[in-house]
Protein backbone atom coordinates (compact mmCIF):
# COMPACT_ATOMS: atom_id res chain seq x y z
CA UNK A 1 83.94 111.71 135.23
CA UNK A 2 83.29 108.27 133.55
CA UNK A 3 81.06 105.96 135.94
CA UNK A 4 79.87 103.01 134.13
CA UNK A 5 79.32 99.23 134.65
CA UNK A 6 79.63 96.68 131.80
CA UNK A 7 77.75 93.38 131.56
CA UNK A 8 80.39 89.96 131.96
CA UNK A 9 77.76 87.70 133.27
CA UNK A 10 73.38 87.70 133.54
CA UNK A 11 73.25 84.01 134.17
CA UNK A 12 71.93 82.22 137.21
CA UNK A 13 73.11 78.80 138.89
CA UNK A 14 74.19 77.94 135.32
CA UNK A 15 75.83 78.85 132.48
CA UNK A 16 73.69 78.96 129.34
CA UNK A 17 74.87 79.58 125.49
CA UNK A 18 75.45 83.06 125.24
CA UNK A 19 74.76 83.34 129.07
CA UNK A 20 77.96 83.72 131.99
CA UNK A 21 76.99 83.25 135.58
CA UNK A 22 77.18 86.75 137.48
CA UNK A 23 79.94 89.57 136.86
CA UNK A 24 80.15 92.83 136.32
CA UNK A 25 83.03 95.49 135.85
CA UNK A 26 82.46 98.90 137.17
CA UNK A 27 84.76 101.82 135.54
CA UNK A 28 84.97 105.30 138.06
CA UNK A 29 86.95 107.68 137.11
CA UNK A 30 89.32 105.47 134.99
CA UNK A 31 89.58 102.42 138.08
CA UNK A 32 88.12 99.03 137.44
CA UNK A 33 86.01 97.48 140.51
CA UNK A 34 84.67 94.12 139.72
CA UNK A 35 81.96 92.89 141.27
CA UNK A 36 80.87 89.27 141.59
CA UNK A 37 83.21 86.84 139.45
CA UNK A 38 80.99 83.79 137.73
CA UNK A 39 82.89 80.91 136.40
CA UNK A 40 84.59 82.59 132.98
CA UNK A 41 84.79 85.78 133.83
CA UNK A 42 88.81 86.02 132.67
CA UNK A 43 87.58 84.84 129.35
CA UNK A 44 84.85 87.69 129.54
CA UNK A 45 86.95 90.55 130.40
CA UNK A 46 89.31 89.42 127.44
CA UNK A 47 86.70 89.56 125.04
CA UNK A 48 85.24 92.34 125.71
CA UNK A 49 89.02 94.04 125.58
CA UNK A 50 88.79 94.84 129.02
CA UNK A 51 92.22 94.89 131.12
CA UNK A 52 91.85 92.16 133.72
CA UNK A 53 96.09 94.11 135.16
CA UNK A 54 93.51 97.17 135.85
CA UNK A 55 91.19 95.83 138.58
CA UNK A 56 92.40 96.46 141.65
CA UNK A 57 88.71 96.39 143.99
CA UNK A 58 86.89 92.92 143.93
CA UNK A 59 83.65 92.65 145.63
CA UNK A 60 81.73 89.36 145.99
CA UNK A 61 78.13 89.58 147.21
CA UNK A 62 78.00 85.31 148.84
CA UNK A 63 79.41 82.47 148.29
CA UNK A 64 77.34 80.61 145.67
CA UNK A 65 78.98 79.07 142.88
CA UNK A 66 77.64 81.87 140.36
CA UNK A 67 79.07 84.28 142.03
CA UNK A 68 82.08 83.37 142.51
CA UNK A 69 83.83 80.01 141.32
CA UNK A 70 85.84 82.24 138.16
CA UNK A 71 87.66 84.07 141.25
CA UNK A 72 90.28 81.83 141.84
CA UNK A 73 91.28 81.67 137.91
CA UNK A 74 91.58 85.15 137.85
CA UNK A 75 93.54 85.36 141.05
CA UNK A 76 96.67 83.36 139.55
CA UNK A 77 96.53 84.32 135.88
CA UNK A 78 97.30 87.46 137.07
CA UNK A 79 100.16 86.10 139.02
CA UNK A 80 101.38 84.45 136.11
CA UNK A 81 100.82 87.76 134.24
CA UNK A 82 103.27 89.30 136.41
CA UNK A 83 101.02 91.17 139.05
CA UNK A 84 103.01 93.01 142.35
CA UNK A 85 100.13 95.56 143.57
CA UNK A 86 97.94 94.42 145.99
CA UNK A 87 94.52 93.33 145.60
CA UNK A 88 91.92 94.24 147.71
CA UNK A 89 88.95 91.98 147.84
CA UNK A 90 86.13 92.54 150.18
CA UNK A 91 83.52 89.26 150.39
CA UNK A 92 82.25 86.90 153.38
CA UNK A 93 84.54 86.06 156.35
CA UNK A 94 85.09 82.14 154.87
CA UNK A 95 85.90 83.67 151.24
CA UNK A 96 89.57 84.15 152.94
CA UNK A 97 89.63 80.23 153.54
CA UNK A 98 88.01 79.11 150.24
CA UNK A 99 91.03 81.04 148.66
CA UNK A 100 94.06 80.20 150.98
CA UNK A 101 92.91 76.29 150.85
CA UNK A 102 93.12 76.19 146.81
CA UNK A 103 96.50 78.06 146.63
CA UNK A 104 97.49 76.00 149.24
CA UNK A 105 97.20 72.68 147.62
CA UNK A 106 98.17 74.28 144.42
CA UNK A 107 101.40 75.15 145.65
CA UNK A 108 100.74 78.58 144.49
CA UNK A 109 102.57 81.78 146.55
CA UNK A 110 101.03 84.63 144.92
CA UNK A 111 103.29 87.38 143.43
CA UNK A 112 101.32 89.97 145.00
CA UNK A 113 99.74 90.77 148.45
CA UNK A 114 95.84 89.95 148.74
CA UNK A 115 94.49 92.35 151.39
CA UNK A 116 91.12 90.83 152.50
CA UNK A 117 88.66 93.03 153.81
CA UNK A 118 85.22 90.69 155.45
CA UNK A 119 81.78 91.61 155.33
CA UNK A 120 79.01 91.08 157.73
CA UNK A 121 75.60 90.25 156.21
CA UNK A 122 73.93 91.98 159.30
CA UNK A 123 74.20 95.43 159.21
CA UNK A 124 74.27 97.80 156.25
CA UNK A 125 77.50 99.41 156.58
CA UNK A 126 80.62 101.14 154.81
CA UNK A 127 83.10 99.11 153.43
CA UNK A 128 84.96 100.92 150.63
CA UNK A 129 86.40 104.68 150.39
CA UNK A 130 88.96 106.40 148.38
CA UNK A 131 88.81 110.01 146.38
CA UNK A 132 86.01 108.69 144.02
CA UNK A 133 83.27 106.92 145.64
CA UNK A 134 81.82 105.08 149.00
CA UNK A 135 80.90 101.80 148.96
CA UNK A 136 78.02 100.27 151.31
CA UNK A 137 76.59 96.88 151.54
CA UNK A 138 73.22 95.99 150.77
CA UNK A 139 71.58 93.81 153.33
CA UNK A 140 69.61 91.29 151.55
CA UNK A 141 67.25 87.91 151.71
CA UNK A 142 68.40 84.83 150.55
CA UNK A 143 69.63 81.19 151.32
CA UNK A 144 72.61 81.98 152.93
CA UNK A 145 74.23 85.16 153.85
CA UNK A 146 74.45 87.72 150.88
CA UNK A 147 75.18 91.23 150.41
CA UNK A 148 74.52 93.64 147.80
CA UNK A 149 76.60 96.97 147.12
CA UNK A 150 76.12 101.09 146.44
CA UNK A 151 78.85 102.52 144.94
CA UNK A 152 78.69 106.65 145.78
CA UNK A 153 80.17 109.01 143.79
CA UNK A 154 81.68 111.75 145.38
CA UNK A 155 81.04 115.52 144.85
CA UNK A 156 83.17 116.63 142.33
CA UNK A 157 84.89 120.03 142.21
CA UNK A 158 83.54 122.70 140.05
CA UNK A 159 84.19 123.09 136.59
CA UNK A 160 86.20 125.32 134.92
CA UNK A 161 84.79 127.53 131.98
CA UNK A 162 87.99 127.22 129.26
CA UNK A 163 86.84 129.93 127.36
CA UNK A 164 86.67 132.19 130.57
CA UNK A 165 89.91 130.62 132.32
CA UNK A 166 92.47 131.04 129.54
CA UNK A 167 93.68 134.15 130.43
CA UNK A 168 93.72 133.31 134.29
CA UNK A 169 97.02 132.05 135.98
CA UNK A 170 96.77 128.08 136.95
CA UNK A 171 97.78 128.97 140.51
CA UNK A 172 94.41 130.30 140.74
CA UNK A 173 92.58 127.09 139.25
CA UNK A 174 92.00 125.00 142.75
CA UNK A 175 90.55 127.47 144.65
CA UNK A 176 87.88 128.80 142.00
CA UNK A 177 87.22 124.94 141.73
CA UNK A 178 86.57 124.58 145.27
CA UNK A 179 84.19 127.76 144.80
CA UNK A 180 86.15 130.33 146.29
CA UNK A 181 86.77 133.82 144.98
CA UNK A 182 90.01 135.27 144.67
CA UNK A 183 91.68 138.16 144.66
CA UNK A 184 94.52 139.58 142.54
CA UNK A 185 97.47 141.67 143.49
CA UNK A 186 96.06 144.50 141.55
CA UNK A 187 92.69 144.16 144.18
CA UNK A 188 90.39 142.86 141.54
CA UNK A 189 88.25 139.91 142.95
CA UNK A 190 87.70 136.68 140.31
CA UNK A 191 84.39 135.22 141.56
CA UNK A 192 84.10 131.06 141.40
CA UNK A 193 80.62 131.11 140.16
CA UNK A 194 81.64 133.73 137.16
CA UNK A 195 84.78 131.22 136.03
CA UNK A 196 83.11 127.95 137.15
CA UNK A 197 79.82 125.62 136.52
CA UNK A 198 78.70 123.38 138.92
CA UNK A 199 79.76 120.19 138.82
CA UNK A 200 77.66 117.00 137.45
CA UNK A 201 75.88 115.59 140.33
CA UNK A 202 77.33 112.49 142.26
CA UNK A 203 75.21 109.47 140.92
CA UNK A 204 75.00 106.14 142.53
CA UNK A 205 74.68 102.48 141.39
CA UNK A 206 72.63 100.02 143.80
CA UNK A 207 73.64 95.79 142.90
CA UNK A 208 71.20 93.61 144.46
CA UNK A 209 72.34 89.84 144.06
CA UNK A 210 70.33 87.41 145.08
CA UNK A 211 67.39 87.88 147.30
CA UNK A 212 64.18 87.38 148.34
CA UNK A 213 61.46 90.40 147.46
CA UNK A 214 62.29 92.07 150.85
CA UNK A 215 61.27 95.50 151.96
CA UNK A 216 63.95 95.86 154.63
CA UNK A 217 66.76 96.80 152.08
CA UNK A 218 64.54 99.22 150.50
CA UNK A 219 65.28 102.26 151.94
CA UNK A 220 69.28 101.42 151.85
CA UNK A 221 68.49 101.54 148.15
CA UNK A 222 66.13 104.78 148.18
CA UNK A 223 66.87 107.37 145.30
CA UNK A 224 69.85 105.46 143.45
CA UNK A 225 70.35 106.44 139.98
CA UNK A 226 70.44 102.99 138.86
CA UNK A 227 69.34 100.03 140.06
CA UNK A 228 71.05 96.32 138.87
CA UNK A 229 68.25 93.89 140.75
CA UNK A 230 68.36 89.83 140.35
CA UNK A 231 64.85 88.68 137.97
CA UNK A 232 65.99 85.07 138.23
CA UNK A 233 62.26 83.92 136.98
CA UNK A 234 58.91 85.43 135.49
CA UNK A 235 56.17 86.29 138.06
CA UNK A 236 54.10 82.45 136.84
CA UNK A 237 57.04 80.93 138.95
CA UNK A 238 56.60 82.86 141.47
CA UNK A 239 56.24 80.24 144.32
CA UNK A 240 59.30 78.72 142.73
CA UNK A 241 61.15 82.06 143.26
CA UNK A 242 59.81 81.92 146.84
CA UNK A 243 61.70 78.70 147.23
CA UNK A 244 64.87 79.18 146.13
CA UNK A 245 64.92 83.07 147.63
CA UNK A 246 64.79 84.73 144.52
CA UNK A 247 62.97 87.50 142.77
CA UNK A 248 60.63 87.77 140.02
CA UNK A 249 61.27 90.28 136.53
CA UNK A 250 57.72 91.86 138.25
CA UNK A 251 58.90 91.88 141.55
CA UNK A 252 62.39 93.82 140.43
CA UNK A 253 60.46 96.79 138.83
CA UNK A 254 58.09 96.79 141.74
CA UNK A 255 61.42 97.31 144.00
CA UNK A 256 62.68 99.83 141.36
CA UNK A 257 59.33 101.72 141.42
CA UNK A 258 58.84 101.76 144.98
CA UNK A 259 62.44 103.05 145.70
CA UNK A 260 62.66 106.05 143.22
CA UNK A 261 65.32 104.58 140.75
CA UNK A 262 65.47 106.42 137.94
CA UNK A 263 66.68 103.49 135.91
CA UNK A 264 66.59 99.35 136.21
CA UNK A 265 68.60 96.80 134.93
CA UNK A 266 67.64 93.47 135.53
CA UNK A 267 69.93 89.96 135.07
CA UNK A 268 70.49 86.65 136.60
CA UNK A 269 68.26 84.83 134.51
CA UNK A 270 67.60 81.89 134.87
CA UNK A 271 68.95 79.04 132.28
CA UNK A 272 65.32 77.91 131.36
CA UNK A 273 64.80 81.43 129.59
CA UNK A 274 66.33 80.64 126.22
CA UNK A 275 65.70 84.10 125.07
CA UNK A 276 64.58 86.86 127.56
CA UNK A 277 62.26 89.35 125.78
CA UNK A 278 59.25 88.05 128.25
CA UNK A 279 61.57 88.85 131.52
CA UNK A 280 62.27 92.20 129.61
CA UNK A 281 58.40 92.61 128.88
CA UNK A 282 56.80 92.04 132.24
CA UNK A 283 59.54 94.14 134.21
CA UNK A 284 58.84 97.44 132.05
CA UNK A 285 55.12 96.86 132.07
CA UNK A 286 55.30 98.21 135.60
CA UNK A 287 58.75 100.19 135.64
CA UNK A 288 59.05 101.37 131.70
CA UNK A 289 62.61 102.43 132.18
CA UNK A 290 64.32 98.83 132.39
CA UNK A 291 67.08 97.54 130.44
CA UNK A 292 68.46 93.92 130.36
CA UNK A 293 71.64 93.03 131.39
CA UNK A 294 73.03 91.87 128.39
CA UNK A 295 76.65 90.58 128.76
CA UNK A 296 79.11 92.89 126.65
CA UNK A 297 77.04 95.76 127.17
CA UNK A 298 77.83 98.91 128.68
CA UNK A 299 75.77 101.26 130.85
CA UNK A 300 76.15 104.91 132.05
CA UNK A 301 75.22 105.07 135.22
């Protein structure tokens, strides 16, 4: 099952050459779930040939610019694109507002329903289910209340072996994929683990916005397969980080280390990094398997 995220914006409070402000698209299983939605990200998901008609899960961590100003742009080009399914956007409580205020004095009436979900930046919780994944918010540290996100892949059903399963009738498919044996009207018994493999384990993707190093979200993070954490600023600017509740490129692999990812990708950079080989440098110097979050890239999760 496809579960990958791909890069639309690693910039922080502002845009830089080359650099969006933060979005990313998550693909499981074939549905798009975009989280965070920078100023530009329309333009991003067009170049990158990416089907803005296909999203149908936003999720915005707070309400700083960077995070999501492009929201609104998105919102009614695809009501002028023809939209009728609903939307469902889950964000802070006063996201609903921000929205209904500029279509408001717009005198826009969206095509298609907007079914707002809010989220509380006070308790980790559930937010998000369907047949694929979970989603759960990410309590997190900074200037005003933000939220990050694990998306959970579900356990899949086993997996059929062709080669094995060609002469079997179909009828019999779903139950050896839910590992059960069965038996045919003759009496023989066709065992699930004979005419099945396991299925790929269910991997998870942490996104930590903005925040403060803080070891209270650590253990909602534990074990996740990868790890997207903000590195706004090298660790020399690290009292500067402190002020503006942000984290260091050191301070992300420290948080990737100490929580058992198995890989980190790091982004939000901040405009005075004209290139970001040094950010890249000092994460993997203490977490070697790091990766920037370079916009048009893709990443199996």
């Amino acid at each position: 099952m496809k579960f990958e995220v791909t890069i639309l914006g690693s910039s922080s409070a502002t845009p830089v050459f080359n650099r969006n402000p933060s979005a990313q698209l998550l693909n499981c299983n074939e549905k798009y779930y975009l989280i965070d939605c920078g100023e530009g990200t329309q333009q991003q998901l067009t170049k990158y040939n990416l089907k803005a008609s296909r999203i149908d899960y936003i999720f915005i961590s707070h309400l700083h610019g960077d995070h999501y100003f492009g929201l609104i742009g998105l919102l009614s080009s695809l009501h002028l694109n023809g939209r009728i399914k609903p939307m469902q956007i889950f964000g802070p409580k006063h996201l609903l507002e921000i929205l209904e205020i500029q279509f408001k004095y717009s005198d826009t009436v969206l095509r298609y329903p907007i079914e707002f979900f809010p989220i509380e930046a006070d308790k980790s919780v559930q937010i998000f289910e369907n047949s694929d994944l979970t989603v759960k918010t990410i309590i997190l540290n900074h200037r005003i209340p933000t939220t990050g996100f694990i998306f959970q892949q579900k356990k899949r059903q086993r997996k059929l072996i062709k080669e094995k399963t060609d002469q079997v009738p179909m009828a019999y498919y779903t139950s050896l994929k839910k590992g059960i044996d069965v038996e045919l009207p003759n009496g023989d018994i066709l065992r699930s683990e004979d005419y099945t493999t396991e299925a790929d384990a269910p991997r998870c993707y942490a996104y930590c916005s903005d925040t403060l190093f803080d070891e209270r979200y650590f253990d909602t993070i534990k074990d996740c397969d990868t790890l997207y954490h903000e590195a706004t600023f090298m660790h020399d600017l690290l009292e500067r980080a402190k002020e503006t509740h942000h984290t260091t490129a050191l301070q992300a692999a420290e948080v990737a280390k100490i929580t058992g990812a198995k890989k980190l990708l790091i982004g939000h950079f901040s405009s005075r990094y004209k290139t970001l080989q040094m950010l890249f440098e000092e994460a993997q110097s203490v977490f070697e398997n790091t990766e920037l979050a370079i916009e048009g890239r893709t990443f199996q999760l």
